[in-house]
PDB file of N, CA and C in Angstrom:
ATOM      1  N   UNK A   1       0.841  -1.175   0.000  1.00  0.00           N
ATOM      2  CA  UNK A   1       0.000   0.000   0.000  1.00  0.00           C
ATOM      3  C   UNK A   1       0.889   1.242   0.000  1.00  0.00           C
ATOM      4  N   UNK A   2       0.566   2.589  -0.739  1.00  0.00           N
ATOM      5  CA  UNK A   2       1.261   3.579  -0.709  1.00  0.00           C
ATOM      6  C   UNK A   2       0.808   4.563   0.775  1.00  0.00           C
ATOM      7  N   UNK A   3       0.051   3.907   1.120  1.00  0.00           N
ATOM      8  CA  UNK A   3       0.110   4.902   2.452  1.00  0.00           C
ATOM      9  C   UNK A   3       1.135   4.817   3.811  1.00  0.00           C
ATOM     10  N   UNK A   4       1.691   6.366   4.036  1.00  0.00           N
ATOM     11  CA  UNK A   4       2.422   6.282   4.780  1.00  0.00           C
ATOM     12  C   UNK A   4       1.721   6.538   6.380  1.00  0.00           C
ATOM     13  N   UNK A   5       2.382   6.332   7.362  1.00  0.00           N
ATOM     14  CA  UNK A   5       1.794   6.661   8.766  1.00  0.00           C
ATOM     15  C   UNK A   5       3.150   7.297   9.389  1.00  0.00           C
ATOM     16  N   UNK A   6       2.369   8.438   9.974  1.00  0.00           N
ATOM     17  CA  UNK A   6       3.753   8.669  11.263  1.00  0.00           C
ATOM     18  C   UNK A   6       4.455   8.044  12.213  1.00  0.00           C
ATOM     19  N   UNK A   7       4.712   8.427  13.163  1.00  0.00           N
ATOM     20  CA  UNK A   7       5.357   7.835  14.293  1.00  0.00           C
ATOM     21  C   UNK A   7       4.135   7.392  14.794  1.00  0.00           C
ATOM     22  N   UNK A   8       4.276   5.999  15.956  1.00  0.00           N
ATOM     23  CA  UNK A   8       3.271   5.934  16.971  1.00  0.00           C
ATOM     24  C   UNK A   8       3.084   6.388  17.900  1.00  0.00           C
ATOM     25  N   UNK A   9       1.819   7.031  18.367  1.00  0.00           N
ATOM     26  CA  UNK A   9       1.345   7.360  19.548  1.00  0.00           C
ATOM     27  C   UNK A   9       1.389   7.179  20.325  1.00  0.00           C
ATOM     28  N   UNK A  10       1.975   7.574  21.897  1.00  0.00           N
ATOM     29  CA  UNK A  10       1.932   6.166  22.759  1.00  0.00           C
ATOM     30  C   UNK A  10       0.606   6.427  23.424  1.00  0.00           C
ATOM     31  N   UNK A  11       0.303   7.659  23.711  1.00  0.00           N
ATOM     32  CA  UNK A  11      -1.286   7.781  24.456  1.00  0.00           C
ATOM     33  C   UNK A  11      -2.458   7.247  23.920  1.00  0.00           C
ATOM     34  N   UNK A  12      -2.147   6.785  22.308  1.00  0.00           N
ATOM     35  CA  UNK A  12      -3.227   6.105  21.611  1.00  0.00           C
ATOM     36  C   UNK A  12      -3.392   4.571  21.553  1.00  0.00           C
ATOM     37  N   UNK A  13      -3.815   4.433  20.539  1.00  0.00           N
ATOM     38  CA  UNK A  13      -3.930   2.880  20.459  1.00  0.00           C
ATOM     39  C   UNK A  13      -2.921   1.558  20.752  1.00  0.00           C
ATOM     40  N   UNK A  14      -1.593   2.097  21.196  1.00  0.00           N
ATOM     41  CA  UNK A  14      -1.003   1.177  21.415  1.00  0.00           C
ATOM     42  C   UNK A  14      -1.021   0.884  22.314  1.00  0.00           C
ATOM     43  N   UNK A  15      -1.411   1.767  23.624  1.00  0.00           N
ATOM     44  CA  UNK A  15      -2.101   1.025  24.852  1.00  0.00           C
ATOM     45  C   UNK A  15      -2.895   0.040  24.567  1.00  0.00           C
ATOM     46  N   UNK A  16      -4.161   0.175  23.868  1.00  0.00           N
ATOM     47  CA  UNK A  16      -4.914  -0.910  24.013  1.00  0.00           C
ATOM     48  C   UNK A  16      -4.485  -2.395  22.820  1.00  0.00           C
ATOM     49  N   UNK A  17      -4.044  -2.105  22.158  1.00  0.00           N
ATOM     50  CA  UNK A  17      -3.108  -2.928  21.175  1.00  0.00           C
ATOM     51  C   UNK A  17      -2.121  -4.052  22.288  1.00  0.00           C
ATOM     52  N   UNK A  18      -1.271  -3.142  23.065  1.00  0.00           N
ATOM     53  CA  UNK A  18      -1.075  -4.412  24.216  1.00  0.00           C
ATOM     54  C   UNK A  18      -1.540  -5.134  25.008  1.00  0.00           C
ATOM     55  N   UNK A  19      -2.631  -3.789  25.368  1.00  0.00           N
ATOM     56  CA  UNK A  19      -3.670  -4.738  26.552  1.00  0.00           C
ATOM     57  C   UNK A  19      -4.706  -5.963  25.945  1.00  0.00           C
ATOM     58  N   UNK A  20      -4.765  -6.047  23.975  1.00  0.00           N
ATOM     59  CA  UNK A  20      -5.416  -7.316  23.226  1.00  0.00           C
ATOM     60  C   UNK A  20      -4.390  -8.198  23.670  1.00  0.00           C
ATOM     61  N   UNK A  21      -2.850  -8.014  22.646  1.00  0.00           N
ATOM     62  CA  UNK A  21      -2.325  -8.656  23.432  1.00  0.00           C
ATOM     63  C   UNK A  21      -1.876  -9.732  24.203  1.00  0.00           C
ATOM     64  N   UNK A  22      -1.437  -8.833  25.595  1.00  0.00           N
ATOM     65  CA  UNK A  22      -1.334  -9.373  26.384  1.00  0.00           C
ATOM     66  C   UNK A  22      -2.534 -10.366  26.867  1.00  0.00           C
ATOM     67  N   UNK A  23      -3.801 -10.421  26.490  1.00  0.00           N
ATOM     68  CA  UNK A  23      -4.685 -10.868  26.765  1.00  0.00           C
ATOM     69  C   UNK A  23      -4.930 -11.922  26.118  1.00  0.00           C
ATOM     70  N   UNK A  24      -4.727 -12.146  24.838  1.00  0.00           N
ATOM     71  CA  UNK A  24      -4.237 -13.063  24.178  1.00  0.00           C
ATOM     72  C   UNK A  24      -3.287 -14.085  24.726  1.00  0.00           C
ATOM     73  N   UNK A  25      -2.145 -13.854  24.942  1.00  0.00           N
ATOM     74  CA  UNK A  25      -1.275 -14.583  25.417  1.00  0.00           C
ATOM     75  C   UNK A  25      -1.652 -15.218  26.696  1.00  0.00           C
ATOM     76  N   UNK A  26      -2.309 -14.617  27.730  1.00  0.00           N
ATOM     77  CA  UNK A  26      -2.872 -15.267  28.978  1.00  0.00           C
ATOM     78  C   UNK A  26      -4.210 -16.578  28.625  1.00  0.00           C
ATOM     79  N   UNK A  27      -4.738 -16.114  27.829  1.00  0.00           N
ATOM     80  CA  UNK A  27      -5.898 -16.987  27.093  1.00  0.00           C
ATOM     81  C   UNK A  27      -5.196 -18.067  26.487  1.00  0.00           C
ATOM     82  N   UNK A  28      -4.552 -18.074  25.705  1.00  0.00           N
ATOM     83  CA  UNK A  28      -3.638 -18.934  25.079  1.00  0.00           C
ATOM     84  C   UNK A  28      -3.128 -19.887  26.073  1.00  0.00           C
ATOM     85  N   UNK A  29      -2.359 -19.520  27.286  1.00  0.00           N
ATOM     86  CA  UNK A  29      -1.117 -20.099  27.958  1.00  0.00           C
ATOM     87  C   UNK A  29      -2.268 -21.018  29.068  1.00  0.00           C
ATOM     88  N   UNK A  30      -3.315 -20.230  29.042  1.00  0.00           N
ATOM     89  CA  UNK A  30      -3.966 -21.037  30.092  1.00  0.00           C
ATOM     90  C   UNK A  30      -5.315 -22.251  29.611  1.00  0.00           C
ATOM     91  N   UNK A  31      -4.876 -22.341  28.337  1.00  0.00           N
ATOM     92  CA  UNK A  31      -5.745 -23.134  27.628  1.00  0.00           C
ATOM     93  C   UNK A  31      -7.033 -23.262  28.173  1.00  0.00           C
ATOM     94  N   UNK A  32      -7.821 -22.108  27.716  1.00  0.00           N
ATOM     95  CA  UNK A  32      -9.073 -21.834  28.241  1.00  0.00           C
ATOM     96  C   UNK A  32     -10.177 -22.774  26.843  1.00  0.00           C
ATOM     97  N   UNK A  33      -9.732 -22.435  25.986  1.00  0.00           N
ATOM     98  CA  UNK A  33      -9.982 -22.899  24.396  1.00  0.00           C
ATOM     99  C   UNK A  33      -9.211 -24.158  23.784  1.00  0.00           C
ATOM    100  N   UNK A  34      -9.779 -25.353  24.309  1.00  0.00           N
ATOM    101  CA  UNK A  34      -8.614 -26.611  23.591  1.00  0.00           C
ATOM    102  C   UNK A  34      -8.606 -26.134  22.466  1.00  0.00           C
ATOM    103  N   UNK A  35      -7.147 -27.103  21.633  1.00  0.00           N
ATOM    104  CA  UNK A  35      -7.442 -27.139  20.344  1.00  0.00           C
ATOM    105  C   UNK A  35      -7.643 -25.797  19.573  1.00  0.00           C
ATOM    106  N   UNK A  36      -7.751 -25.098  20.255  1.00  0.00           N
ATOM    107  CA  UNK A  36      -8.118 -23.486  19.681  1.00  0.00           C
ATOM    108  C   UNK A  36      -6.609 -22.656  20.251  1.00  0.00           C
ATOM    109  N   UNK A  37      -6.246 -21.842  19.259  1.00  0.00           N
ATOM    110  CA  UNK A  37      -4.521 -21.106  19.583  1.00  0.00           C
ATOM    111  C   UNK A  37      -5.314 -19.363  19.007  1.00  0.00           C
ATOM    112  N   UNK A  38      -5.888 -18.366  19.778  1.00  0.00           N
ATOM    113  CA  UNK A  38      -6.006 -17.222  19.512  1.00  0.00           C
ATOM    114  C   UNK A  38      -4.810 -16.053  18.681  1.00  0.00           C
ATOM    115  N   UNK A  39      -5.511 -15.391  18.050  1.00  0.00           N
ATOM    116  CA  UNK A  39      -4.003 -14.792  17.483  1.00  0.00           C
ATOM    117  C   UNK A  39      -4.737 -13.178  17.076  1.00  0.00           C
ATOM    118  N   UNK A  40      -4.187 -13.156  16.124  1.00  0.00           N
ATOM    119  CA  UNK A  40      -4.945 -11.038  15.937  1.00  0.00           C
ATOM    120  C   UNK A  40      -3.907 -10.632  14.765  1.00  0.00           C
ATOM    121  N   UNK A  41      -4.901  -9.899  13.689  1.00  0.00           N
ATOM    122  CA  UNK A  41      -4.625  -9.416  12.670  1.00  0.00           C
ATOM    123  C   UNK A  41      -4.318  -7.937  13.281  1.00  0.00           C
ATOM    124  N   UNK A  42      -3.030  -7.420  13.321  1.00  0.00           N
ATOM    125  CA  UNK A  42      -3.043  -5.745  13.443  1.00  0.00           C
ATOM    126  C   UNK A  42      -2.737  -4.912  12.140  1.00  0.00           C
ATOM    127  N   UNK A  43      -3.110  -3.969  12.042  1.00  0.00           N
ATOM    128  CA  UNK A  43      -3.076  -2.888  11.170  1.00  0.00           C
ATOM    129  C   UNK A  43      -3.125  -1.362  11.855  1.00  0.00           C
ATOM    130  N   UNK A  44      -2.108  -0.653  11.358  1.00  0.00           N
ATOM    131  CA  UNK A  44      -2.235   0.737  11.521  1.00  0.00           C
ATOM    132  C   UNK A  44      -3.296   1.591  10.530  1.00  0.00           C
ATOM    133  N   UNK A  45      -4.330   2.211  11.450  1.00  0.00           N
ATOM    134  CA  UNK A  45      -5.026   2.991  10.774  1.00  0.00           C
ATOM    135  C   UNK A  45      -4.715   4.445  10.927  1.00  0.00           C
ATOM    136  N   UNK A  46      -3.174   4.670  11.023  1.00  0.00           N
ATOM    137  CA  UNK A  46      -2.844   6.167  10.350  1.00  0.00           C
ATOM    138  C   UNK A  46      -3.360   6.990  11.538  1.00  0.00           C
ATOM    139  N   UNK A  47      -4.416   6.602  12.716  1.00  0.00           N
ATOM    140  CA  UNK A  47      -5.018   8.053  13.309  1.00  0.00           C
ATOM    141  C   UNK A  47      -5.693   8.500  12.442  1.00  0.00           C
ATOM    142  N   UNK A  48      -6.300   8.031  11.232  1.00  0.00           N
ATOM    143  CA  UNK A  48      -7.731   8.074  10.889  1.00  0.00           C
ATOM    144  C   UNK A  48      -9.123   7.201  10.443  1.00  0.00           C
ATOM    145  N   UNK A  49      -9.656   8.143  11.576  1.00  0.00           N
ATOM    146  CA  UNK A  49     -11.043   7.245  11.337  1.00  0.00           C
ATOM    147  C   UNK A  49     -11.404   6.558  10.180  1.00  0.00           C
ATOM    148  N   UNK A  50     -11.479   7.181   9.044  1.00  0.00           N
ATOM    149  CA  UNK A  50     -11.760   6.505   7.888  1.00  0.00           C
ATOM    150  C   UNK A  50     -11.202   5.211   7.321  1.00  0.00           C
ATOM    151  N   UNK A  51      -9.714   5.753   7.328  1.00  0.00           N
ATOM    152  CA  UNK A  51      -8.923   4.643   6.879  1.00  0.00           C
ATOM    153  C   UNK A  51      -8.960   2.717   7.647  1.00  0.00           C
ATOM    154  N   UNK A  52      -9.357   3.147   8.675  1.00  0.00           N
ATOM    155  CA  UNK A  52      -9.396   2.657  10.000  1.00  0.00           C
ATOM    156  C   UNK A  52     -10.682   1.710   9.618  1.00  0.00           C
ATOM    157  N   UNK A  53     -11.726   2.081   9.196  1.00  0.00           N
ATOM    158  CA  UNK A  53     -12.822   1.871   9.145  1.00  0.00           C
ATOM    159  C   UNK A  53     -13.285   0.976   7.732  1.00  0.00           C
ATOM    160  N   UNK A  54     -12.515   1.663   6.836  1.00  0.00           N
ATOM    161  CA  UNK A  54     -11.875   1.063   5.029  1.00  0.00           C
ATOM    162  C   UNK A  54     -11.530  -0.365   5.568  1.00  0.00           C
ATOM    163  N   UNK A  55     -10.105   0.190   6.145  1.00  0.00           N
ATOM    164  CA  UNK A  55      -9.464  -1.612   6.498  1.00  0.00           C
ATOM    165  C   UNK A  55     -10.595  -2.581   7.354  1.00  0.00           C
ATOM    166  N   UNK A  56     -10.818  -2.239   8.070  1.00  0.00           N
ATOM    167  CA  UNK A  56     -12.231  -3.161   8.863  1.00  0.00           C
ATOM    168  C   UNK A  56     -13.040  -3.757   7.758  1.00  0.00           C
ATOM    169  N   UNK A  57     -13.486  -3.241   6.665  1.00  0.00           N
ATOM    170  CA  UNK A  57     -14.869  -3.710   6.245  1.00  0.00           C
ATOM    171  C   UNK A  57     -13.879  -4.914   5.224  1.00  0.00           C
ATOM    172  N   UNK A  58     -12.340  -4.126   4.688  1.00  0.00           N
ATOM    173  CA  UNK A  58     -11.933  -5.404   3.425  1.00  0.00           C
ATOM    174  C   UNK A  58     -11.337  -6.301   4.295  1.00  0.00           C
ATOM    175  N   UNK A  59     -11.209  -6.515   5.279  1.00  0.00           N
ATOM    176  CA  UNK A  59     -11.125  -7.527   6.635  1.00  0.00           C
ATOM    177  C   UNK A  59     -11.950  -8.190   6.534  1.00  0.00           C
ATOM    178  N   UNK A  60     -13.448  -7.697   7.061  1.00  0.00           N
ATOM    179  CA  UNK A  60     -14.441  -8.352   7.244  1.00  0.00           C
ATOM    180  C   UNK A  60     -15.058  -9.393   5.901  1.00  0.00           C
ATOM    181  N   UNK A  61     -14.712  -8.452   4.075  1.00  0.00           N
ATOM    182  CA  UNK A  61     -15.214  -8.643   3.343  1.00  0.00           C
ATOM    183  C   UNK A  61     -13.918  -9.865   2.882  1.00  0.00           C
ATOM    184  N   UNK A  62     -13.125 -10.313   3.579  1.00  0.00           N
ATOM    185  CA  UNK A  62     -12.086 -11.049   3.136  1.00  0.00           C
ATOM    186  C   UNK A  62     -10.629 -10.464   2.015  1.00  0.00           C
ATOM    187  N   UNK A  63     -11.051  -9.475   1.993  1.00  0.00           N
ATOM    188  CA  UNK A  63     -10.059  -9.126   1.062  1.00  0.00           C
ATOM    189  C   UNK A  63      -8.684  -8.678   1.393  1.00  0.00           C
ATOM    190  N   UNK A  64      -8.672  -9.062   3.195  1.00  0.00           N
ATOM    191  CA  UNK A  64      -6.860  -9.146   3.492  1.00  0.00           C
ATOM    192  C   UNK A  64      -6.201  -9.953   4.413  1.00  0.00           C
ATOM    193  N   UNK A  65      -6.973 -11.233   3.655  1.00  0.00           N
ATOM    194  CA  UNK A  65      -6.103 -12.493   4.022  1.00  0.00           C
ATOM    195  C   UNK A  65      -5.190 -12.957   3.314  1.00  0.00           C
ATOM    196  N   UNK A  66      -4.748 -12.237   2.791  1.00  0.00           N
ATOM    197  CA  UNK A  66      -3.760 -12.685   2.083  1.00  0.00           C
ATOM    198  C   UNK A  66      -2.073 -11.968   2.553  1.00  0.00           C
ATOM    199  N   UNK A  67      -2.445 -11.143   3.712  1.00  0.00           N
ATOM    200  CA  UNK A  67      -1.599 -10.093   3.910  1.00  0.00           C
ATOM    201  C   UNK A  67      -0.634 -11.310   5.016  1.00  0.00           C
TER     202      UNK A  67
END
């Protein structure tokens, strides 16, 4: 993709980006889910809503599994 992003935020989303996470990894380690291994697609949405919102739907619509 030609879009660029700035630096990261730390007051923004990467708080909660760890706190998935880390939450993940506790779920995982404590095999709450046999047979099941949790994981998470991340993407930077730039700090804008839109873009943010773009990537969600070709997520949802399958169009970035391939990434």
């Amino acid at each position: 993709d030609t879009v660029m992003c700035g630096p990261i935020m730390p007051q923004g989303g990467i708080q909660a980006l760890e706190a998935m996470l880390y939450t993940i990894d506790r779920i995982n380690e404590a095999s709450l889910l046999p047979n099941i291994t949790l994981g998470a697609h991340i993407l930077d949405d730039c700090d804008k809503d839109s873009y943010g919102l773009e990537m969600a739907v070709d997520f949802i619509k399958g169009k970035l599994w391939h990434i």
